[in-house]
C-alpha atoms as a PDB file:
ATOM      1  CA  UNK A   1      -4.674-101.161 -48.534  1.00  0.00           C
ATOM      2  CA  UNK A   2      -6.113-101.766 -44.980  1.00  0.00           C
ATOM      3  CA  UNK A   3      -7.016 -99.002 -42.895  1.00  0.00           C
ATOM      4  CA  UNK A   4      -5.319 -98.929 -39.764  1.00  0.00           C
ATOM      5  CA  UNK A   5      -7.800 -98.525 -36.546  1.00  0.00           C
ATOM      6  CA  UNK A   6      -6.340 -97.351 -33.330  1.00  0.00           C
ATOM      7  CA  UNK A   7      -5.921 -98.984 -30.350  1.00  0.00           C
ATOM      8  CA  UNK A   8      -7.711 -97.768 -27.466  1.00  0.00           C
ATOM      9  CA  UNK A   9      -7.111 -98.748 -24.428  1.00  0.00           C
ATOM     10  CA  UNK A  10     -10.406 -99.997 -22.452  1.00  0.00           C
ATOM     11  CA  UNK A  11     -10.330-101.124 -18.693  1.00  0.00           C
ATOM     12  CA  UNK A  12     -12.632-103.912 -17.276  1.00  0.00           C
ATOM     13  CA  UNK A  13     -14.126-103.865 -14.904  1.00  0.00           C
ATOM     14  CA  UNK A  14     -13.531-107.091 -11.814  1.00  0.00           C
ATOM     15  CA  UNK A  15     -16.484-109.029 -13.859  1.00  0.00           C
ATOM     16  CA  UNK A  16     -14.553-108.680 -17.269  1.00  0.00           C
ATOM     17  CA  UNK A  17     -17.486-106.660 -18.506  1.00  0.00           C
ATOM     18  CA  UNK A  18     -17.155-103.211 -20.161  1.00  0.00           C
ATOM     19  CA  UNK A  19     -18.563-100.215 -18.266  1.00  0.00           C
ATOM     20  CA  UNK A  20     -20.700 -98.044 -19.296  1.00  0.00           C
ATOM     21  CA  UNK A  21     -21.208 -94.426 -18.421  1.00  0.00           C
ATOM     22  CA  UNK A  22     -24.627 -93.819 -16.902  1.00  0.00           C
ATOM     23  CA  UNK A  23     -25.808 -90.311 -15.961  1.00  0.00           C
ATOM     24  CA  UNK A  24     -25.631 -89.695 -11.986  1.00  0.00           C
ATOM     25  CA  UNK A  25     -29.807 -90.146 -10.795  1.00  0.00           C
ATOM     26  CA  UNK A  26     -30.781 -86.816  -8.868  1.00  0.00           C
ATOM     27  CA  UNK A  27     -31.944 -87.045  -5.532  1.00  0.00           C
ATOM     28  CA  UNK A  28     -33.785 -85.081  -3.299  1.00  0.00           C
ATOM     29  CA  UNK A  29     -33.704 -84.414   0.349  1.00  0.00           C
ATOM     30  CA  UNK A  30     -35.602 -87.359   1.575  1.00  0.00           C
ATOM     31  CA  UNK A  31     -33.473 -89.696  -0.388  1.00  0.00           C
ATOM     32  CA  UNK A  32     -30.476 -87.873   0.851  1.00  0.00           C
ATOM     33  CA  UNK A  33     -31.741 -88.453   4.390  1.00  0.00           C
ATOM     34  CA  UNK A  34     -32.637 -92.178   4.014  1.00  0.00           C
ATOM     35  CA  UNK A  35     -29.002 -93.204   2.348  1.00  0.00           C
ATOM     36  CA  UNK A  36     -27.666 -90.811   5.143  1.00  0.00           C
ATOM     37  CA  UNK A  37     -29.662 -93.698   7.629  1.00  0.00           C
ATOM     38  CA  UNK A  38     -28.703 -96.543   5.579  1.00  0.00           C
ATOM     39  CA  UNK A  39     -25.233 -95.757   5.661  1.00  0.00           C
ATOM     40  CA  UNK A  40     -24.111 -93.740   9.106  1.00  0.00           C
ATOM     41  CA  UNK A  41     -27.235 -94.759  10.681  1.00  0.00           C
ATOM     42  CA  UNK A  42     -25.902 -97.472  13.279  1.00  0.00           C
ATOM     43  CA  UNK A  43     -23.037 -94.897  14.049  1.00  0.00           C
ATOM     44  CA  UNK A  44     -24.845 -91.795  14.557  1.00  0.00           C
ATOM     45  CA  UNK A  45     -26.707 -92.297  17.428  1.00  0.00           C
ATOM     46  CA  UNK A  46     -28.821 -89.666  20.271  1.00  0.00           C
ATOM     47  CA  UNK A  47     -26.921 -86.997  21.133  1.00  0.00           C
ATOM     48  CA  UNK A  48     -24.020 -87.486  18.158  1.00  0.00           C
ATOM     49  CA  UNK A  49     -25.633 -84.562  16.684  1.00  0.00           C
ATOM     50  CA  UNK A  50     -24.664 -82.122  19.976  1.00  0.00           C
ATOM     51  CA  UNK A  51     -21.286 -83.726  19.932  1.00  0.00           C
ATOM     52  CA  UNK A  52     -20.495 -82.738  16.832  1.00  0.00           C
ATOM     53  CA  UNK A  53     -21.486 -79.516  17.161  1.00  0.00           C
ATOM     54  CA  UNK A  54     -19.326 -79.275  20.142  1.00  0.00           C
ATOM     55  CA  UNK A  55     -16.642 -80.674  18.549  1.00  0.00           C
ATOM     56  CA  UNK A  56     -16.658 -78.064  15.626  1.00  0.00           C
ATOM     57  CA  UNK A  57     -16.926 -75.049  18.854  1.00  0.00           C
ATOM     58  CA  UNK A  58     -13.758 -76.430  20.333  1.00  0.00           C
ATOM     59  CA  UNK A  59     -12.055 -76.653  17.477  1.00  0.00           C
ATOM     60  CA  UNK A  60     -13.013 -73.045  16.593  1.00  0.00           C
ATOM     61  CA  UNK A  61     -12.045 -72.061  20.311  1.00  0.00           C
ATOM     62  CA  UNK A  62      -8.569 -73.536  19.687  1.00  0.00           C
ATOM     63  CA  UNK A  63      -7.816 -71.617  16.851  1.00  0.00           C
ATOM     64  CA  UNK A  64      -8.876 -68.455  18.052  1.00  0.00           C
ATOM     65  CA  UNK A  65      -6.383 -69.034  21.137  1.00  0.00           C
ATOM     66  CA  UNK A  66      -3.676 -70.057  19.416  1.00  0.00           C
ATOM     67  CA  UNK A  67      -4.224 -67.035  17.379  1.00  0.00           C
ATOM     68  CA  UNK A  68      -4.433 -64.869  20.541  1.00  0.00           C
ATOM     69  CA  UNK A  69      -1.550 -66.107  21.655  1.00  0.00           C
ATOM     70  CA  UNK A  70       0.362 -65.017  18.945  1.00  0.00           C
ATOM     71  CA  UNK A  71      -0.961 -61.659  18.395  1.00  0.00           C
ATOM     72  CA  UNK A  72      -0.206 -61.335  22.555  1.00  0.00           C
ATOM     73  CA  UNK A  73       3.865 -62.545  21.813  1.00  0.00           C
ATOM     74  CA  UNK A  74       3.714 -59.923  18.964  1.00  0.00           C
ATOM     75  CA  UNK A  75       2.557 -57.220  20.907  1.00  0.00           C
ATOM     76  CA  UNK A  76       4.830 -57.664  23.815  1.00  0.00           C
ATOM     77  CA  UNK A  77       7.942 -58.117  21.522  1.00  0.00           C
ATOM     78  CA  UNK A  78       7.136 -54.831  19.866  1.00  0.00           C
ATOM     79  CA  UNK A  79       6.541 -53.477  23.480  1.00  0.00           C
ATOM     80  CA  UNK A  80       9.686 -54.563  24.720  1.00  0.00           C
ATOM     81  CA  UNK A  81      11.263 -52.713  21.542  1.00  0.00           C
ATOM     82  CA  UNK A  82       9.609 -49.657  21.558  1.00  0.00           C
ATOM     83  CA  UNK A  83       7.961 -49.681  18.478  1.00  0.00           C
ATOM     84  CA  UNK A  84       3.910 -50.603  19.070  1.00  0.00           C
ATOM     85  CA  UNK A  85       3.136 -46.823  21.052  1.00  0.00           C
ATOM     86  CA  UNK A  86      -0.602 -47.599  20.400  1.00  0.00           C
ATOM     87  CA  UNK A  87      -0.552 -50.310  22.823  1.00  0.00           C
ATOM     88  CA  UNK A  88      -2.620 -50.217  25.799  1.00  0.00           C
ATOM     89  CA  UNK A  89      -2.914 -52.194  28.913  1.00  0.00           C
ATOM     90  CA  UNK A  90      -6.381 -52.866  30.747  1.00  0.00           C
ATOM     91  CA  UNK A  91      -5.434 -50.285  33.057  1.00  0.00           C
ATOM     92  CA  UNK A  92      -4.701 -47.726  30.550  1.00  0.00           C
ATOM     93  CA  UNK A  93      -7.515 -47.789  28.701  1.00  0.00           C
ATOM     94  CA  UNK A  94      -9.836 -47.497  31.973  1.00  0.00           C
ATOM     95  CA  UNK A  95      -7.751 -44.597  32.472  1.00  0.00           C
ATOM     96  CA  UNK A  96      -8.835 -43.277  29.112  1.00  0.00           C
ATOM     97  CA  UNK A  97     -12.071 -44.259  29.678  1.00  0.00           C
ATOM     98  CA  UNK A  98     -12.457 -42.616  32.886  1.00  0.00           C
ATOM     99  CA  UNK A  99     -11.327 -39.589  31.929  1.00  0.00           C
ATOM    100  CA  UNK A 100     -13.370 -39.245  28.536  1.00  0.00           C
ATOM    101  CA  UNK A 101     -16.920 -39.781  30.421  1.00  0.00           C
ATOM    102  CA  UNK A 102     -16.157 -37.923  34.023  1.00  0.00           C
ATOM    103  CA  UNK A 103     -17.941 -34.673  32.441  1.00  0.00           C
ATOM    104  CA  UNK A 104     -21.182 -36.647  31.531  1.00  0.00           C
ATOM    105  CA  UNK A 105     -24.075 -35.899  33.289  1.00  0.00           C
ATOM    106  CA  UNK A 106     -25.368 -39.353  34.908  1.00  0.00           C
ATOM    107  CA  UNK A 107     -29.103 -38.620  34.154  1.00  0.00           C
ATOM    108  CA  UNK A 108     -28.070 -38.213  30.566  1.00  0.00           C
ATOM    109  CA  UNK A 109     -28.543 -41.290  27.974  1.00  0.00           C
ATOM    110  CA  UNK A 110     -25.982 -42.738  25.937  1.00  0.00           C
ATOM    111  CA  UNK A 111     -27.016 -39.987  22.834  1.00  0.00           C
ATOM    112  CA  UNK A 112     -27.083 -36.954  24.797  1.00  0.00           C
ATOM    113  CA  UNK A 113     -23.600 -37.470  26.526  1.00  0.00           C
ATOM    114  CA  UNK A 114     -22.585 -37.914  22.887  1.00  0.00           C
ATOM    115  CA  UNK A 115     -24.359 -34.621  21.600  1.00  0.00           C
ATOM    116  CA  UNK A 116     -22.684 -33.056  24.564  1.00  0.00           C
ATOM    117  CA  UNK A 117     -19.131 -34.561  23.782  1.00  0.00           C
ATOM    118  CA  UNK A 118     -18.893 -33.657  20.047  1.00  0.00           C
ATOM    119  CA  UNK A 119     -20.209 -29.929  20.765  1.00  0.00           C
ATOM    120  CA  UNK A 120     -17.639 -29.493  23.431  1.00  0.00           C
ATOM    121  CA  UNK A 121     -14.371 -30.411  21.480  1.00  0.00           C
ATOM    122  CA  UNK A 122     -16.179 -28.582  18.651  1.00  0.00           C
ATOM    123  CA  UNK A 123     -15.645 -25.409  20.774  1.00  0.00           C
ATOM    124  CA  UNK A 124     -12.637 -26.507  21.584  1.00  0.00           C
ATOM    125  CA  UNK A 125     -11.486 -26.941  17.756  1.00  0.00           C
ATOM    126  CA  UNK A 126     -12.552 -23.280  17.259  1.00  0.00           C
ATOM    127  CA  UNK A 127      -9.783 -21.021  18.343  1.00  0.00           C
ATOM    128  CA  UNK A 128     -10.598 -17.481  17.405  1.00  0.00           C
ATOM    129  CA  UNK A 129      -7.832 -15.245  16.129  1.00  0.00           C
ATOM    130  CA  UNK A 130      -7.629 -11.575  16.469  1.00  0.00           C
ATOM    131  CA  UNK A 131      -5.647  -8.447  14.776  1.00  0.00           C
ATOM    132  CA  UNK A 132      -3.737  -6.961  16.887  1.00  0.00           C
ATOM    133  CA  UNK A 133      -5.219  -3.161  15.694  1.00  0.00           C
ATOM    134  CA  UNK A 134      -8.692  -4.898  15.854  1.00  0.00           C
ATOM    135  CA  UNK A 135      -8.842  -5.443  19.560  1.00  0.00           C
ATOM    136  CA  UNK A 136      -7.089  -2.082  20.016  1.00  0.00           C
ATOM    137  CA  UNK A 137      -9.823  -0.683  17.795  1.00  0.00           C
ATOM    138  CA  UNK A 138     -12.717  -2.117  19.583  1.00  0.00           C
ATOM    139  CA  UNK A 139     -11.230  -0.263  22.727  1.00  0.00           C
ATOM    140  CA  UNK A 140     -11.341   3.069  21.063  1.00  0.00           C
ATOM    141  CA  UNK A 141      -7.617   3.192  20.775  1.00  0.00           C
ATOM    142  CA  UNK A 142      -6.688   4.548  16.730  1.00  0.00           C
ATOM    143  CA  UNK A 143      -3.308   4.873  15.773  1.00  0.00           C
ATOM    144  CA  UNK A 144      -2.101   7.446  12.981  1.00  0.00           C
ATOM    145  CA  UNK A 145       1.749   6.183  12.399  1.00  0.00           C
ATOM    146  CA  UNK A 146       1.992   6.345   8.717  1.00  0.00           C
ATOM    147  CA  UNK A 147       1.746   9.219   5.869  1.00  0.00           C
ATOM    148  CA  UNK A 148      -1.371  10.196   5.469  1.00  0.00           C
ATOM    149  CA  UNK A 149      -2.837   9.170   2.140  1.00  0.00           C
ATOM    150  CA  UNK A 150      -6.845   9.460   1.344  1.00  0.00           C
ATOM    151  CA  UNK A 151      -6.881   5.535   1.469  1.00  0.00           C
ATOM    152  CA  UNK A 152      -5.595   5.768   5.013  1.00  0.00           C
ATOM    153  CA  UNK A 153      -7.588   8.744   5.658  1.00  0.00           C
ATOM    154  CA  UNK A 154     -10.731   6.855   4.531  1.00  0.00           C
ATOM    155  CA  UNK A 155      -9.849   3.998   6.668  1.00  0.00           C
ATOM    156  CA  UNK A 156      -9.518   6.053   9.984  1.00  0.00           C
ATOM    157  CA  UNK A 157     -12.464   8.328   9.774  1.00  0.00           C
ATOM    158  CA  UNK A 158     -14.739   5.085   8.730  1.00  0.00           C
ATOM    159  CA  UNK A 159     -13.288   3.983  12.212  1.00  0.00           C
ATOM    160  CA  UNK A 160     -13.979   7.164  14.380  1.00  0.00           C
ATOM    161  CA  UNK A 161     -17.837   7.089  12.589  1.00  0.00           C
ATOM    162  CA  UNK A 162     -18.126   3.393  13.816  1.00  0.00           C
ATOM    163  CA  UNK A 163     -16.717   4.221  17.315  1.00  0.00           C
ATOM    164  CA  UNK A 164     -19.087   7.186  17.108  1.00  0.00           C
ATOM    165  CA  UNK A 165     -22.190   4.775  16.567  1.00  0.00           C
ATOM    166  CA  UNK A 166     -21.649   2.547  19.171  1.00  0.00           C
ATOM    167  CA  UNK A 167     -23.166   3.258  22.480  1.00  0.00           C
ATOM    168  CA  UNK A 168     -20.741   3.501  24.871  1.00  0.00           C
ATOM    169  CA  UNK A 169     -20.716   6.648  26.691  1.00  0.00           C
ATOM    170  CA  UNK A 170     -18.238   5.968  28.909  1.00  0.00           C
ATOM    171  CA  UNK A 171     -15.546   5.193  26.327  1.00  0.00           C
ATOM    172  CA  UNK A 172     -12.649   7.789  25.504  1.00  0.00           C
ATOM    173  CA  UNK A 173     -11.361   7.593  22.062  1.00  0.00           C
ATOM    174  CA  UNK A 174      -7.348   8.190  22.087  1.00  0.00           C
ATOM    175  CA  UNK A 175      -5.722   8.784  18.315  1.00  0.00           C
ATOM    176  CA  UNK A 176      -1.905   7.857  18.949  1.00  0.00           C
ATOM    177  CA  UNK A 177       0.296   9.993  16.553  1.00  0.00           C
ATOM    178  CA  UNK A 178       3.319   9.150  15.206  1.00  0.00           C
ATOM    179  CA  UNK A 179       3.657  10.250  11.248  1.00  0.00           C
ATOM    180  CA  UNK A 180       5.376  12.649   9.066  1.00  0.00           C
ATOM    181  CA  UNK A 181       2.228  14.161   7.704  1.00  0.00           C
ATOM    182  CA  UNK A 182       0.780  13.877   4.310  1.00  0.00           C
ATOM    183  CA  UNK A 183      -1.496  14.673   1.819  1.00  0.00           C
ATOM    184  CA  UNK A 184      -3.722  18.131   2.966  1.00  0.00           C
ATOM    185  CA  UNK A 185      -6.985  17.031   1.989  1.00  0.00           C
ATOM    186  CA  UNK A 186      -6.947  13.674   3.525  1.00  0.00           C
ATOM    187  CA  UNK A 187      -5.835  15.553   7.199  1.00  0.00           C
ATOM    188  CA  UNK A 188      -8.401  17.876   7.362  1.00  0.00           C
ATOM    189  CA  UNK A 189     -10.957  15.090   6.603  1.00  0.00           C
ATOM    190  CA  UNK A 190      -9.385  13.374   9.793  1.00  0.00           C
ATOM    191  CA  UNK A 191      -9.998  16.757  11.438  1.00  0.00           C
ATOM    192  CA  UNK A 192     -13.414  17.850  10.425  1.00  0.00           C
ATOM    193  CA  UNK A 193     -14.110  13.953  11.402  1.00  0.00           C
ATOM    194  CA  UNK A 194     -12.981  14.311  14.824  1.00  0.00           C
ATOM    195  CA  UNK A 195     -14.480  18.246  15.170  1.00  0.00           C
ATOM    196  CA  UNK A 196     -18.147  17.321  14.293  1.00  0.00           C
ATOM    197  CA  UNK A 197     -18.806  13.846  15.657  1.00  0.00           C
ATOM    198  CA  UNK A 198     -20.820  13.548  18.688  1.00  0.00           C
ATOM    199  CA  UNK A 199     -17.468  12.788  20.932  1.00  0.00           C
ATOM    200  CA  UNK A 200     -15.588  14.787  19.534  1.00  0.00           C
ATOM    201  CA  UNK A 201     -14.612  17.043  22.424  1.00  0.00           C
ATOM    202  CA  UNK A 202     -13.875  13.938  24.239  1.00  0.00           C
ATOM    203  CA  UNK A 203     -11.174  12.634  22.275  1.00  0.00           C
ATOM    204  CA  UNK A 204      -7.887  12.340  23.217  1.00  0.00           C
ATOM    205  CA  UNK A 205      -4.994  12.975  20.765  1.00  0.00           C
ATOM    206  CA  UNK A 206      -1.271  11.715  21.966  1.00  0.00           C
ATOM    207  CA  UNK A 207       1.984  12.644  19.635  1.00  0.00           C
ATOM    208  CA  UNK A 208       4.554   9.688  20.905  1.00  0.00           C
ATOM    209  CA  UNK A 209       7.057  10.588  18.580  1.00  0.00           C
ATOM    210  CA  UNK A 210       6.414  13.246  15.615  1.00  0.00           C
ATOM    211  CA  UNK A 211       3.399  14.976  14.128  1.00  0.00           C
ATOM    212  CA  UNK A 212       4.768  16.985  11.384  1.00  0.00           C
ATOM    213  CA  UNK A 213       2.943  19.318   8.927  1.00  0.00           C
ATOM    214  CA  UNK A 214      -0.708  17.640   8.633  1.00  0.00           C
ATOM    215  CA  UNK A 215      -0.069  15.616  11.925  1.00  0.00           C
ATOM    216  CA  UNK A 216       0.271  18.636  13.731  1.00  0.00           C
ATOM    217  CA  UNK A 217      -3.225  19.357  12.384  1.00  0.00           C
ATOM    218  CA  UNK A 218      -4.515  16.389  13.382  1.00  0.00           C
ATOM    219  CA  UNK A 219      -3.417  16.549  16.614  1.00  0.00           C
ATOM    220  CA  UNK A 220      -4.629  19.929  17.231  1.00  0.00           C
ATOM    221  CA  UNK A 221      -7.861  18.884  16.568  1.00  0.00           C
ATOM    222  CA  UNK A 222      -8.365  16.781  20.085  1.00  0.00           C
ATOM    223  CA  UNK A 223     -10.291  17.695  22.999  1.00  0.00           C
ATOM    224  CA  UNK A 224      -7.747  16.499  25.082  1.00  0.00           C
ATOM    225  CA  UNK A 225      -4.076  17.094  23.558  1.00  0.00           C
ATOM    226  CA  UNK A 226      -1.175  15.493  24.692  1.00  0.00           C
ATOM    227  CA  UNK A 227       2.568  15.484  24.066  1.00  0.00           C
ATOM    228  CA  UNK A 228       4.926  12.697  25.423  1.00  0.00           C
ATOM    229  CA  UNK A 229       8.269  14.208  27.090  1.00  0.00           C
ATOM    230  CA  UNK A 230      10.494  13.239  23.913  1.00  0.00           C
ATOM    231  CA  UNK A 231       8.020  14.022  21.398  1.00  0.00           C
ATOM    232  CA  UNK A 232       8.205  16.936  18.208  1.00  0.00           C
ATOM    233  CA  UNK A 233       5.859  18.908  16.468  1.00  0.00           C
ATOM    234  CA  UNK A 234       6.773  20.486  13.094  1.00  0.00           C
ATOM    235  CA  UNK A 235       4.411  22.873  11.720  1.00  0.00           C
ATOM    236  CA  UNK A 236       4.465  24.671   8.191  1.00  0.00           C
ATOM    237  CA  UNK A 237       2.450  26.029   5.165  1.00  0.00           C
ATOM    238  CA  UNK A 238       0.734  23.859   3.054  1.00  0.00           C
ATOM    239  CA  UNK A 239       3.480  23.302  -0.359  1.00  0.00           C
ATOM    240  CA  UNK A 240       2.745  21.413  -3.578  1.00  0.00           C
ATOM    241  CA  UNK A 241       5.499  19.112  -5.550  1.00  0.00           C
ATOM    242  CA  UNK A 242       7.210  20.612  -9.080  1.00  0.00           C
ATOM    243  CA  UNK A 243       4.757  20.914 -11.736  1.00  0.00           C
ATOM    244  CA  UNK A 244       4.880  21.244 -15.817  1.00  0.00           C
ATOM    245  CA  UNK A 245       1.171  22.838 -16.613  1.00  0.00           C
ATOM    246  CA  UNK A 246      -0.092  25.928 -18.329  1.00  0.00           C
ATOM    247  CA  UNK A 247      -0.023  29.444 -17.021  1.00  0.00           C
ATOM    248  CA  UNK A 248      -3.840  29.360 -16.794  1.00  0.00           C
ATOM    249  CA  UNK A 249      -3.183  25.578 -14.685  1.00  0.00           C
ATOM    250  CA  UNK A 250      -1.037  27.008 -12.256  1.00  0.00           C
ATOM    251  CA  UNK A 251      -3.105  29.740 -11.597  1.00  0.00           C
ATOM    252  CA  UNK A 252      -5.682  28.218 -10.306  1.00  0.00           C
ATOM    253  CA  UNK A 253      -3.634  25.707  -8.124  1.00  0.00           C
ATOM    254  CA  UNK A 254      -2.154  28.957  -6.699  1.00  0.00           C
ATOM    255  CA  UNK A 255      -5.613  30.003  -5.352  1.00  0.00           C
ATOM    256  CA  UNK A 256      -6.134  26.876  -4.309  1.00  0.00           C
ATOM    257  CA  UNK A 257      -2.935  26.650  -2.879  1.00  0.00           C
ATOM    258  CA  UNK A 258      -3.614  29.998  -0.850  1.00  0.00           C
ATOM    259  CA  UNK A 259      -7.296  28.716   0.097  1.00  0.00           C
ATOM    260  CA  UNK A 260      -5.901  26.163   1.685  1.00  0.00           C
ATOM    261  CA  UNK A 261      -3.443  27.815   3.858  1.00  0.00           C
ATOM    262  CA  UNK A 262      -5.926  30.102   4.796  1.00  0.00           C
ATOM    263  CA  UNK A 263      -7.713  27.187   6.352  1.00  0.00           C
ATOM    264  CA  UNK A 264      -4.877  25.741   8.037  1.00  0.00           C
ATOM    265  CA  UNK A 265      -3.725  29.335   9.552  1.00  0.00           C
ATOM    266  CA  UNK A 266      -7.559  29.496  10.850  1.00  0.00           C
ATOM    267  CA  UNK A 267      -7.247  26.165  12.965  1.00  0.00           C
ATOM    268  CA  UNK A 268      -4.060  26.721  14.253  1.00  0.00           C
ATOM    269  CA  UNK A 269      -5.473  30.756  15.387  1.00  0.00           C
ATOM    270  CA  UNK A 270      -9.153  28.947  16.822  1.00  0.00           C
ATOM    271  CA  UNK A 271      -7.185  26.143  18.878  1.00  0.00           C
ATOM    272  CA  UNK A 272      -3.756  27.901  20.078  1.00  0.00           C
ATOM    273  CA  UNK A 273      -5.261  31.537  20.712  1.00  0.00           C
ATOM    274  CA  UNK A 274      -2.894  33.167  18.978  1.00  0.00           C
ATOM    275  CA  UNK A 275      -3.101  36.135  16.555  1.00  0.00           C
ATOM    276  CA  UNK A 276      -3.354  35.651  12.540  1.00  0.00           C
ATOM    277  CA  UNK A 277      -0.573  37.167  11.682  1.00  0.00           C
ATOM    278  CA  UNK A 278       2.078  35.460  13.931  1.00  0.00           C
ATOM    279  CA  UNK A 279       0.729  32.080  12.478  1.00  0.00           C
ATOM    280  CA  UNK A 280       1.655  33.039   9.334  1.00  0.00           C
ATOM    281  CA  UNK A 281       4.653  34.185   9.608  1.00  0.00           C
ATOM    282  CA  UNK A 282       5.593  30.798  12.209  1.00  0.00           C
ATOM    283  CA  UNK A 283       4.459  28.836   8.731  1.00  0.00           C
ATOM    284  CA  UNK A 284       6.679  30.377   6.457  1.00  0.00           C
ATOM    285  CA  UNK A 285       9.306  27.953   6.747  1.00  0.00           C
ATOM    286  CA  UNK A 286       9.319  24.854   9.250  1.00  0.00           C
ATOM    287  CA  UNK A 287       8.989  25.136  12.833  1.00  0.00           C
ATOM    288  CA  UNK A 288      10.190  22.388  14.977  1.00  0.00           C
ATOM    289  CA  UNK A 289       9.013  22.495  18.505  1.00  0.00           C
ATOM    290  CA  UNK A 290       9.603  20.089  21.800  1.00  0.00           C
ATOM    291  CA  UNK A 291       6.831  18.865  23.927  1.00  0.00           C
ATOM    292  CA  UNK A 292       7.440  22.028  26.383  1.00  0.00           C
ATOM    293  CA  UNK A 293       7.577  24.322  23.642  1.00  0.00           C
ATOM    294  CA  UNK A 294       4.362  23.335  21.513  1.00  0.00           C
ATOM    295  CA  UNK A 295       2.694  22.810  25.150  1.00  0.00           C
ATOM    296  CA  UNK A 296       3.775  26.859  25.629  1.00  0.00           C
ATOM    297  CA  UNK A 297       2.733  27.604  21.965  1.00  0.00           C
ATOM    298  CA  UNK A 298      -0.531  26.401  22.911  1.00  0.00           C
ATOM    299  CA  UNK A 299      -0.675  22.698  20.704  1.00  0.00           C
ATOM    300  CA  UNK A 300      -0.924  20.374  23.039  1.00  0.00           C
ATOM    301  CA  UNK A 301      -2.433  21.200  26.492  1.00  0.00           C
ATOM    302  CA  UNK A 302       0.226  19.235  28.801  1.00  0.00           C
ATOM    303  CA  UNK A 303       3.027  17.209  28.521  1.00  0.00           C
ATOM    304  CA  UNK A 304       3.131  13.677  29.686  1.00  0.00           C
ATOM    305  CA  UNK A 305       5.132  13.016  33.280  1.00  0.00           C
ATOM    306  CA  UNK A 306       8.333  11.418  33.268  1.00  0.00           C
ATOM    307  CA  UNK A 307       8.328   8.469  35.596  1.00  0.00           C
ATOM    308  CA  UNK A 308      11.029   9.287  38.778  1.00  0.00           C
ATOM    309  CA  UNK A 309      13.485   6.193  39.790  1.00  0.00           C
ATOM    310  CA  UNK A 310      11.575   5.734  42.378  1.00  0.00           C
ATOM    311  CA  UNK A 311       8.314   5.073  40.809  1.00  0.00           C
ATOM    312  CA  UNK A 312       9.723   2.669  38.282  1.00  0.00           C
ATOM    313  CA  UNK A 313      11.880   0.866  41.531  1.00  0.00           C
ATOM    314  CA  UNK A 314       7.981   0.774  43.461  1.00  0.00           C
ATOM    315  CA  UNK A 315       6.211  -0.728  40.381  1.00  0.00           C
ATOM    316  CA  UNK A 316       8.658  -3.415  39.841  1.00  0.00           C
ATOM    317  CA  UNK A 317       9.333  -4.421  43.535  1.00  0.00           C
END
């Protein structure tokens, strides 16, 4: 049986002769140059070179307009609807310019004006924040307008020791009291601060509302003692809360107990000149005095002046 062969389909070339594939002969640059001559060589004449050159700048040139010119229609549509805000005109941005560089010193390069630039806006950037107590502080002012616990205790008499380090001799320390009282042991610590620091008979103590039971202490223990017109003073014996111990326990809190109003009844005697014994019978239960009555009883040394109408009306006009 005959084998079948396929057809393939061959084309001719115009001489009827079958071509054959030959591989493409390199070349290097100088035959590249001389069939460049043989073929464009009549055409390309002096100068051709320049012109084409030219030709290929123009045509660059016209894109780049065209290009412009669209980018400027965009820009002025969105500027007629509100929507590009980051676009400047010439005169805006000399504006901008102007007022960036009018702090730069005209002797100073380009890098210097730059140092200059990026230090001032980096003092700018850093805004300092203060506590409110912590500038009062720094002036010596202390406030005592909580109950006193030995955490607050600790924190005020670490402030009167700092205040006490500092070298300012002209500098009156004022302790504004406003507080209910406390714990015993952490007043007298604010006392015996205040009594054996180097200012201490320069402070100023101030009750602007109540100094009860260790407050009253406290304030005692100025060199200057003040009441303001509405304020109170409470004073009374030293107490301690309900207690489940042994006999032998509560014992010796009772001594303790006494020790400590034996103290108390010894400050209030040294800084009011009164006797002992009328001290301890005022502490016996609680005492409530005004500002003219603790000022009489000899815990404050004056009361603060109430402002007349007329002051107030020649302050404010």
């Amino acid at each position: 049986m005959p084998v079948g062969v396929p057809k393939v389909h061959v084309v001719y070339d115009s001489e009827g002769n079958i071509p054959v594939k030959r591989k493409k002969k390199g070349f290097d640059d100088d035959d590249f140059g001389e069939k460049f001559d043989e073929e464009f060589g009549d055409d390309f004449g002096e100068g051709s070179e320049n012109e084409l050159v030219e030709g290929v700048e123009d045509e660059e040139e016209e894109e780049f307009g065209k290009g412009f010119e669209n980018e400027k229609k965009v820009g002025q549509a969105s500027e007629d609807e509100g929507e590009n805000d980051d676009y400047f005109s010439d005169e805006d941005f000399e504006s901008q310019k102007q007022v960036r560089f009018e702090d730069d010193d005209k002797d100073d390069n380009a890098l210097e004006a730059a140092e200059k630039r990026k230090k001032k806006e980096e003092e700018e950037e850093q805004t300092q924040w203060y506590d409110l107590f912590e500038v009062l502080h720094r002036e010596g002012l202390i406030f005592v307008g909580r109950e006193m616990t030995m955490k607050f205790a600790n924190t005020v008499v670490s402030l009167m020791v700092y205040l006490d380090r500092e070298d300012k001799p002209n500098r009156t320390p004022t302790v504004f009291i406003n507080s209910p009282g406390g714990f015993v042991f952490a007043g007298l610590a604010i006392y015996d601060t205040m009594d054996l620091l180097r200012y201490g008979n320069k402070v100023q103590t101030v009750v602007i509302g109540i100094a009860a039971s260790m407050a009253s202490v406290v304030l005692i223990g100025g060199g200057l003692r003040v009441a303001f017109t509405n304020a109170k003073v409470m004073i009374h014996q030293p107490r301690m809360k309900a207690f489940e111990d042994e006999s032998s326990e509560i014992a010796l809190e009772a001594r303790v107990l006494l020790d400590l109003r034996h103290s108390i009844t010894e400050i209030y005697e040294r800084k009011t000149t009164r006797p002992y014994w009328a001290i301890t019978v005022d502490l016996e239960c609680d005492k409530f005095m005004s500002a003219t009555q603790a000022r009489k009883y000899g815990i404050v040394d004056g009361v603060a002046p109430r402002k007349r109408d007329d002051d107030v009306l020649d302050e404010t006009f």
